[in-house]
PDB file of N, CA and C in Angstrom:
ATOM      1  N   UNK A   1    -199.075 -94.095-171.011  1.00  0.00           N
ATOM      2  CA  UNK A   1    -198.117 -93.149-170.479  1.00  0.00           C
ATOM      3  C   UNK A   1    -198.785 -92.342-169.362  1.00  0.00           C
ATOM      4  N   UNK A   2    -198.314 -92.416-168.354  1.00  0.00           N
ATOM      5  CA  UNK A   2    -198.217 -91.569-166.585  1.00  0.00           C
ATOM      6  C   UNK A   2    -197.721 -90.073-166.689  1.00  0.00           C
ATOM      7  N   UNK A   3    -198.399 -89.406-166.816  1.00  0.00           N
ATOM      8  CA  UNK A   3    -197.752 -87.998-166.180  1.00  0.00           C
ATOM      9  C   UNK A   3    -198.040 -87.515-165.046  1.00  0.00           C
ATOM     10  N   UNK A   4    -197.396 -87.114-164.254  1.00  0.00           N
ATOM     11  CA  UNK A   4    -197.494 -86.597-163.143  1.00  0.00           C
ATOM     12  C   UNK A   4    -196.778 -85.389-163.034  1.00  0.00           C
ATOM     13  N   UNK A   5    -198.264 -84.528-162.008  1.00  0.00           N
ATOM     14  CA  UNK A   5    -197.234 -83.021-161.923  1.00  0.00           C
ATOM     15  C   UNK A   5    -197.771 -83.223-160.526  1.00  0.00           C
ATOM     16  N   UNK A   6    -196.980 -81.708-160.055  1.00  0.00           N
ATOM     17  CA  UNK A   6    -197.398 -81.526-158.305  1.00  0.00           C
ATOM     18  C   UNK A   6    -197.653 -80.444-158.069  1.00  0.00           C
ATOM     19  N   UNK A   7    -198.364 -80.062-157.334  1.00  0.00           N
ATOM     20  CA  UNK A   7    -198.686 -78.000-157.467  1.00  0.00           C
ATOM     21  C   UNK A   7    -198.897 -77.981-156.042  1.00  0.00           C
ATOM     22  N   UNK A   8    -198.109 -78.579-154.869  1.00  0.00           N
ATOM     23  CA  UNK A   8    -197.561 -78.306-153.536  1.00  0.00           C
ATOM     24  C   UNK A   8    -196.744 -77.383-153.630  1.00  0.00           C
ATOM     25  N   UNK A   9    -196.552 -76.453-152.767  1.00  0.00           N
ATOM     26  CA  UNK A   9    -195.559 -75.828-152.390  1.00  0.00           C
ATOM     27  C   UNK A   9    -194.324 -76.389-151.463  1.00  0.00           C
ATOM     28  N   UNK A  10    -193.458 -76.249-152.141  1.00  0.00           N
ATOM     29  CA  UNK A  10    -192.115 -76.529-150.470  1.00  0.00           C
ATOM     30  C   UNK A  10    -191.743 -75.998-150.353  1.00  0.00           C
ATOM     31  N   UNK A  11    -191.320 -75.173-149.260  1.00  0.00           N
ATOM     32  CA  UNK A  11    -190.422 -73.878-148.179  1.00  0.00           C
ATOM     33  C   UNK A  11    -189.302 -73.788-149.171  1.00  0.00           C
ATOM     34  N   UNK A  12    -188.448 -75.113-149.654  1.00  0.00           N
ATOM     35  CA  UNK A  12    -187.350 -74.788-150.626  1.00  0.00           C
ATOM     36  C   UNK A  12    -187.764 -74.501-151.963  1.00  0.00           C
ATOM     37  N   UNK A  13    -189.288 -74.065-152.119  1.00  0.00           N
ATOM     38  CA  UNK A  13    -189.239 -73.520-153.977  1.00  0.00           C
ATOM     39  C   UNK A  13    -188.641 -72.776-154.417  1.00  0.00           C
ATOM     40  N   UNK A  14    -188.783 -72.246-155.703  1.00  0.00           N
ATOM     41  CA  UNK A  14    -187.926 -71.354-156.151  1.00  0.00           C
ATOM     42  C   UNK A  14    -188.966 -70.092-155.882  1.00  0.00           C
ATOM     43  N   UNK A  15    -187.938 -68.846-155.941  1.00  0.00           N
ATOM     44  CA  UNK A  15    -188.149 -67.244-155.699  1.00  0.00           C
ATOM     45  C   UNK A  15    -189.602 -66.936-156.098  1.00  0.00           C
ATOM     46  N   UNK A  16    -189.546 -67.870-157.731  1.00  0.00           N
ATOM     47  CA  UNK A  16    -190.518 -67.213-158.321  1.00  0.00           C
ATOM     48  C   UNK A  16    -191.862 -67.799-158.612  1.00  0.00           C
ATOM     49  N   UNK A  17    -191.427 -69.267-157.826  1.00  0.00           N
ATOM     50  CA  UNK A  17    -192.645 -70.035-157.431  1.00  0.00           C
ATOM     51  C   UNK A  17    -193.645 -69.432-156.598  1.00  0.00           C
ATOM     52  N   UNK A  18    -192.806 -69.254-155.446  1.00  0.00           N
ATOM     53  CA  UNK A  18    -193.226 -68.423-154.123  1.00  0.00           C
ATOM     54  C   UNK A  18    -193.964 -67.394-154.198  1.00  0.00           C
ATOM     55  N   UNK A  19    -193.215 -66.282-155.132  1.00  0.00           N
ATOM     56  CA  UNK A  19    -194.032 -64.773-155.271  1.00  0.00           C
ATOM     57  C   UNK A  19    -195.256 -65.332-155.910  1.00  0.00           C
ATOM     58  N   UNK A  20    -195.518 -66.227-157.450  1.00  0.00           N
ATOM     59  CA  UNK A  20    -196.610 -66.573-157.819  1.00  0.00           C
ATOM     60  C   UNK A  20    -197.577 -67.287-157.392  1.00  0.00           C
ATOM     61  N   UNK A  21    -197.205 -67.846-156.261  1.00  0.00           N
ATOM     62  CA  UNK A  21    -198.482 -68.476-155.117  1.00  0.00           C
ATOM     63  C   UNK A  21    -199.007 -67.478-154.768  1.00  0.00           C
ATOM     64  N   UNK A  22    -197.964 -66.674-153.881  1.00  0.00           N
ATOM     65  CA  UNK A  22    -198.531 -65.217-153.063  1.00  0.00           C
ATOM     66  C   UNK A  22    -199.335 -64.678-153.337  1.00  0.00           C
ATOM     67  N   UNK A  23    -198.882 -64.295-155.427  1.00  0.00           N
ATOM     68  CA  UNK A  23    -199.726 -63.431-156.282  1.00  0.00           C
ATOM     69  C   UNK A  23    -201.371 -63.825-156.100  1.00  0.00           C
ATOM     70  N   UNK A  24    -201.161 -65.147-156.469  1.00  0.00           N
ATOM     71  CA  UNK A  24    -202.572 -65.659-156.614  1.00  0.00           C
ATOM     72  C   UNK A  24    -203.430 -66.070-155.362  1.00  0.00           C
ATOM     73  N   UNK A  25    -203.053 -66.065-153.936  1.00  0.00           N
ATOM     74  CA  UNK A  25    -203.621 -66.236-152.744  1.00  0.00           C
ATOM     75  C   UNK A  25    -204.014 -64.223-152.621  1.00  0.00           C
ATOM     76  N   UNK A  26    -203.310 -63.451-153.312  1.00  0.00           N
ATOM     77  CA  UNK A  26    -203.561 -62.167-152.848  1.00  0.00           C
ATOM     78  C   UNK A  26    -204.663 -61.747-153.842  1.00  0.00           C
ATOM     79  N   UNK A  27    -204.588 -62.693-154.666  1.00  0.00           N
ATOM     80  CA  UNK A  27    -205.957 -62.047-156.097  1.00  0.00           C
ATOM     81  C   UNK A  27    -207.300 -62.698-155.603  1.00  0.00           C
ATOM     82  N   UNK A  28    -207.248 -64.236-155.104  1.00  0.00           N
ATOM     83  CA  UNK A  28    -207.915 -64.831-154.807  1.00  0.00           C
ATOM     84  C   UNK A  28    -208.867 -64.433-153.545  1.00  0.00           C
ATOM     85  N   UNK A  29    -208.252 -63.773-152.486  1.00  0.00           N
ATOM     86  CA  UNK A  29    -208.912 -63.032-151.206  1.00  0.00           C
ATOM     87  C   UNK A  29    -209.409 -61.930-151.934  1.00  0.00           C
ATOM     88  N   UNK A  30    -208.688 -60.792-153.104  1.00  0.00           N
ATOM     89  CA  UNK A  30    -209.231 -59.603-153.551  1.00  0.00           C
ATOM     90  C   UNK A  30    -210.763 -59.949-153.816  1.00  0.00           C
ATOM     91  N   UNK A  31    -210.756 -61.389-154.931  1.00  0.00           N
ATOM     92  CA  UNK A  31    -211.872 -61.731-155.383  1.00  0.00           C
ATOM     93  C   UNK A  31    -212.626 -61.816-154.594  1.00  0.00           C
ATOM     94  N   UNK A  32    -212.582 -62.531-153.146  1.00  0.00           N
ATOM     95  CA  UNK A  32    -213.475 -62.947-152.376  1.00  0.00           C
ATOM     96  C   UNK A  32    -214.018 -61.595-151.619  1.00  0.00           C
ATOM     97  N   UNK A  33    -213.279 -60.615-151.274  1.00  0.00           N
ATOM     98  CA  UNK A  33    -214.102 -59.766-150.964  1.00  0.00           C
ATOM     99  C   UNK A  33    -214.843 -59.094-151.627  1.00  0.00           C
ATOM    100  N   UNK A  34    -214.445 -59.030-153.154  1.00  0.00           N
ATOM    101  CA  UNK A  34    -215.513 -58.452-153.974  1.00  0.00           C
ATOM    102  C   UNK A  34    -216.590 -58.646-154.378  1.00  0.00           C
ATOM    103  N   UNK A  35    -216.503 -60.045-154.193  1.00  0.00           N
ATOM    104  CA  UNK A  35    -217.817 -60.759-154.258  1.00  0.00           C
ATOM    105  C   UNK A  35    -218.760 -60.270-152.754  1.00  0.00           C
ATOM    106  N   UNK A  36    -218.122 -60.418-152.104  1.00  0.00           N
ATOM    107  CA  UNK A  36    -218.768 -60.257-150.702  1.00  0.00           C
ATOM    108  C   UNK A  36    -219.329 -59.037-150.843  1.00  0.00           C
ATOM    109  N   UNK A  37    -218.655 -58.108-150.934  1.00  0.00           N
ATOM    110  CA  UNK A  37    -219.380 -56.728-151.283  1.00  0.00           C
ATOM    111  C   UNK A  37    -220.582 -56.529-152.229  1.00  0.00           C
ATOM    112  N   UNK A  38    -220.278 -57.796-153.068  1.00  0.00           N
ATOM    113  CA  UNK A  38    -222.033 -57.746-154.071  1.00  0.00           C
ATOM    114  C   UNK A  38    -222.945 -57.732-152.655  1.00  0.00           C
ATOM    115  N   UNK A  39    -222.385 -59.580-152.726  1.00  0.00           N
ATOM    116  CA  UNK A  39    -222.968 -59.861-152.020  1.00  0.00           C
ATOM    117  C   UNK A  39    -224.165 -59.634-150.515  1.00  0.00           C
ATOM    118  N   UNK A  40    -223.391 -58.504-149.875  1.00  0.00           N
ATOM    119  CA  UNK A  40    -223.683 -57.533-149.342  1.00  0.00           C
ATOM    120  C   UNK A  40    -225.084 -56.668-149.379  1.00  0.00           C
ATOM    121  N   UNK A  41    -224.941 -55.749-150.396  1.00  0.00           N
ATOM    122  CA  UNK A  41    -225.973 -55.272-151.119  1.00  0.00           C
ATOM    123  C   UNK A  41    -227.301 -55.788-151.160  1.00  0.00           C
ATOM    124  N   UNK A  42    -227.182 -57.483-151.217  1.00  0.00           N
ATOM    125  CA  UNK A  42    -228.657 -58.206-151.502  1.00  0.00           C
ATOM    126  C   UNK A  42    -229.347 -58.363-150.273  1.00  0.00           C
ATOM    127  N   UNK A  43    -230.712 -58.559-150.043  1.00  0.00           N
ATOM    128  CA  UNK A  43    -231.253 -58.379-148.564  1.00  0.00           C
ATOM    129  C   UNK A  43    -231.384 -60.294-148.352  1.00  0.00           C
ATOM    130  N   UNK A  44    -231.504 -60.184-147.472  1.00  0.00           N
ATOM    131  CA  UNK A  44    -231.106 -60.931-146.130  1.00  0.00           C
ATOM    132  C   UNK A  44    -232.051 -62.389-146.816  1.00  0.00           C
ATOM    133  N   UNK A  45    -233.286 -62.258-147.521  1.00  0.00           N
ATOM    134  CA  UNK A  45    -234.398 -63.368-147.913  1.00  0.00           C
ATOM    135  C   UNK A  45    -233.380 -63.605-149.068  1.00  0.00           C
ATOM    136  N   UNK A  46    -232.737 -63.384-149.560  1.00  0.00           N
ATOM    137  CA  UNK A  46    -232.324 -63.686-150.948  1.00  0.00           C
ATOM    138  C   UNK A  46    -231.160 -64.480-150.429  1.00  0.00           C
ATOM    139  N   UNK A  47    -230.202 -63.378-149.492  1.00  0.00           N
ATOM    140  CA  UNK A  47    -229.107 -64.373-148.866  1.00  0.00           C
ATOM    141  C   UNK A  47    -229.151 -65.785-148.386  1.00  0.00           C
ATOM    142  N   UNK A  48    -230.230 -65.599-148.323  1.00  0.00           N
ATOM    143  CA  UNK A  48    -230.584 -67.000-147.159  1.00  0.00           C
ATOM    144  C   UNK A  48    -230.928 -67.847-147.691  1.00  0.00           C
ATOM    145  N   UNK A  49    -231.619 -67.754-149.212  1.00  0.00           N
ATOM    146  CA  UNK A  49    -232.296 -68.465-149.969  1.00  0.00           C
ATOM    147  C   UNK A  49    -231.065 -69.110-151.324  1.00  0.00           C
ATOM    148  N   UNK A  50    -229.758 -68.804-150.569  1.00  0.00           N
ATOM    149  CA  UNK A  50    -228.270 -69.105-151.931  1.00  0.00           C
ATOM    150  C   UNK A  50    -227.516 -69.443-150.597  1.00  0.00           C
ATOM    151  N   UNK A  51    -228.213 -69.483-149.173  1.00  0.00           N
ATOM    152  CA  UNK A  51    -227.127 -70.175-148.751  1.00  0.00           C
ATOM    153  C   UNK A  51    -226.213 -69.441-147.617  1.00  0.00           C
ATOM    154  N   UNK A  52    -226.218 -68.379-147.605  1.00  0.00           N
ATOM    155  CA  UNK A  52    -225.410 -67.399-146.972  1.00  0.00           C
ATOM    156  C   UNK A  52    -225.528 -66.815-146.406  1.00  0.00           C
ATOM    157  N   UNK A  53    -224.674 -66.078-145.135  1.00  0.00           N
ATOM    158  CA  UNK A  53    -225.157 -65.711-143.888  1.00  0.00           C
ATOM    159  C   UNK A  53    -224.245 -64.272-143.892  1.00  0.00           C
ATOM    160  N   UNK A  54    -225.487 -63.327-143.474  1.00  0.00           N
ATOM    161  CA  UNK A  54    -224.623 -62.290-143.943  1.00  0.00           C
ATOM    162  C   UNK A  54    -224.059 -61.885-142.754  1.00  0.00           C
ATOM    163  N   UNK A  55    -223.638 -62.161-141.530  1.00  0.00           N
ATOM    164  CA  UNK A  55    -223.047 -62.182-140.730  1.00  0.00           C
ATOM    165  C   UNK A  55    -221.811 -62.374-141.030  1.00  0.00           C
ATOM    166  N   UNK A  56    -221.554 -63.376-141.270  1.00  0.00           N
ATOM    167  CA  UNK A  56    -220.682 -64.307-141.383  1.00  0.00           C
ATOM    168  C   UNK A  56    -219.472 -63.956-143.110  1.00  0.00           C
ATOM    169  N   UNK A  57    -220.416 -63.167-144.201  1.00  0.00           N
ATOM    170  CA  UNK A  57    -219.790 -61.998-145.042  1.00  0.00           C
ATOM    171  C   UNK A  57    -219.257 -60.935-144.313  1.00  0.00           C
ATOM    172  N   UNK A  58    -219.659 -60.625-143.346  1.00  0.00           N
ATOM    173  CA  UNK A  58    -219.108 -59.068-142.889  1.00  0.00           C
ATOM    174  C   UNK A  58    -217.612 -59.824-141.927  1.00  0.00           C
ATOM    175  N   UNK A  59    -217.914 -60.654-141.859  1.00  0.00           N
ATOM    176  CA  UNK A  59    -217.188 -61.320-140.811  1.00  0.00           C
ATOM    177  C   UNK A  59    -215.592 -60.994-141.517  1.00  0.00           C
ATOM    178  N   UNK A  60    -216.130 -61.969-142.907  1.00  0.00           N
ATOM    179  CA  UNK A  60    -214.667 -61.765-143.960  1.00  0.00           C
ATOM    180  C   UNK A  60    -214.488 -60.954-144.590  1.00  0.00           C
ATOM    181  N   UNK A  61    -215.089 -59.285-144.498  1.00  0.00           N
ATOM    182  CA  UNK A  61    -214.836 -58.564-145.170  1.00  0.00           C
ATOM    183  C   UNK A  61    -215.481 -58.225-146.634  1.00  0.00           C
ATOM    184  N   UNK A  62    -215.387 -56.758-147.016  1.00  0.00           N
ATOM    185  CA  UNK A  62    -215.579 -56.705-147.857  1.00  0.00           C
ATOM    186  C   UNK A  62    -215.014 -55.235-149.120  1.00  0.00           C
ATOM    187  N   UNK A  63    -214.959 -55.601-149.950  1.00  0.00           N
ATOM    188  CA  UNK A  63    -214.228 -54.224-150.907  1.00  0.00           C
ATOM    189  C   UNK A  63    -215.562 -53.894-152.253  1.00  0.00           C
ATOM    190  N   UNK A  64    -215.289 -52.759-152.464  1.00  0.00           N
ATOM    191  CA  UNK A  64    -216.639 -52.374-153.715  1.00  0.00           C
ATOM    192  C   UNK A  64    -215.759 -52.087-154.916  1.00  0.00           C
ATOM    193  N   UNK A  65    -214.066 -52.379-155.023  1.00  0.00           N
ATOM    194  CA  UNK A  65    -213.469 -52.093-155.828  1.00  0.00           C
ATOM    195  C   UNK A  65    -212.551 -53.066-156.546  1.00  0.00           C
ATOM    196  N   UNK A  66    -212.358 -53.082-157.545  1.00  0.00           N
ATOM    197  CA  UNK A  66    -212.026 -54.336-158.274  1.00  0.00           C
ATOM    198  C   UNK A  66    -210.183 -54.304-158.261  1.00  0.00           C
ATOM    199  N   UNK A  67    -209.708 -53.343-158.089  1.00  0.00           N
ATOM    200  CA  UNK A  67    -208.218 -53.227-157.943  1.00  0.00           C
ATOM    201  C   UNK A  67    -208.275 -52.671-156.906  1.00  0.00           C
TER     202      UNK A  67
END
């Protein structure tokens, strides 16, 4: 037995499809800046040594608050 689901969006979803994408593209950026804001904090040998450019964090922002 085949199941298939789809977790595309189409312009014709429903109301409450829509708002709950939104929800979660708007929690998902919250997250990312919060992380960034750790992120932030750590000096530049450590950044560099996980990968990351702290330029390029400030670039996308950042928040120190979880709500």
């Amino acid at each position: 037995m085949v199941t298939s689901t789809s977790t595309t969006t189409r312009a014709s979803g429903s109301f409450v499809r829509r708002t709950l994408d939104r929800m979660i593209e708007a929690r998902s950026a919250q997250a990312r800046r919060y992380v960034n804001g750790y992120l932030l904090s750590l000096d530049d040998a450590t950044l560099a040594a996980h990968g990351y450019d702290r330029k390029e964090l400030e670039r996308e922002g950042s928040s120190s608050m979880v709500f």
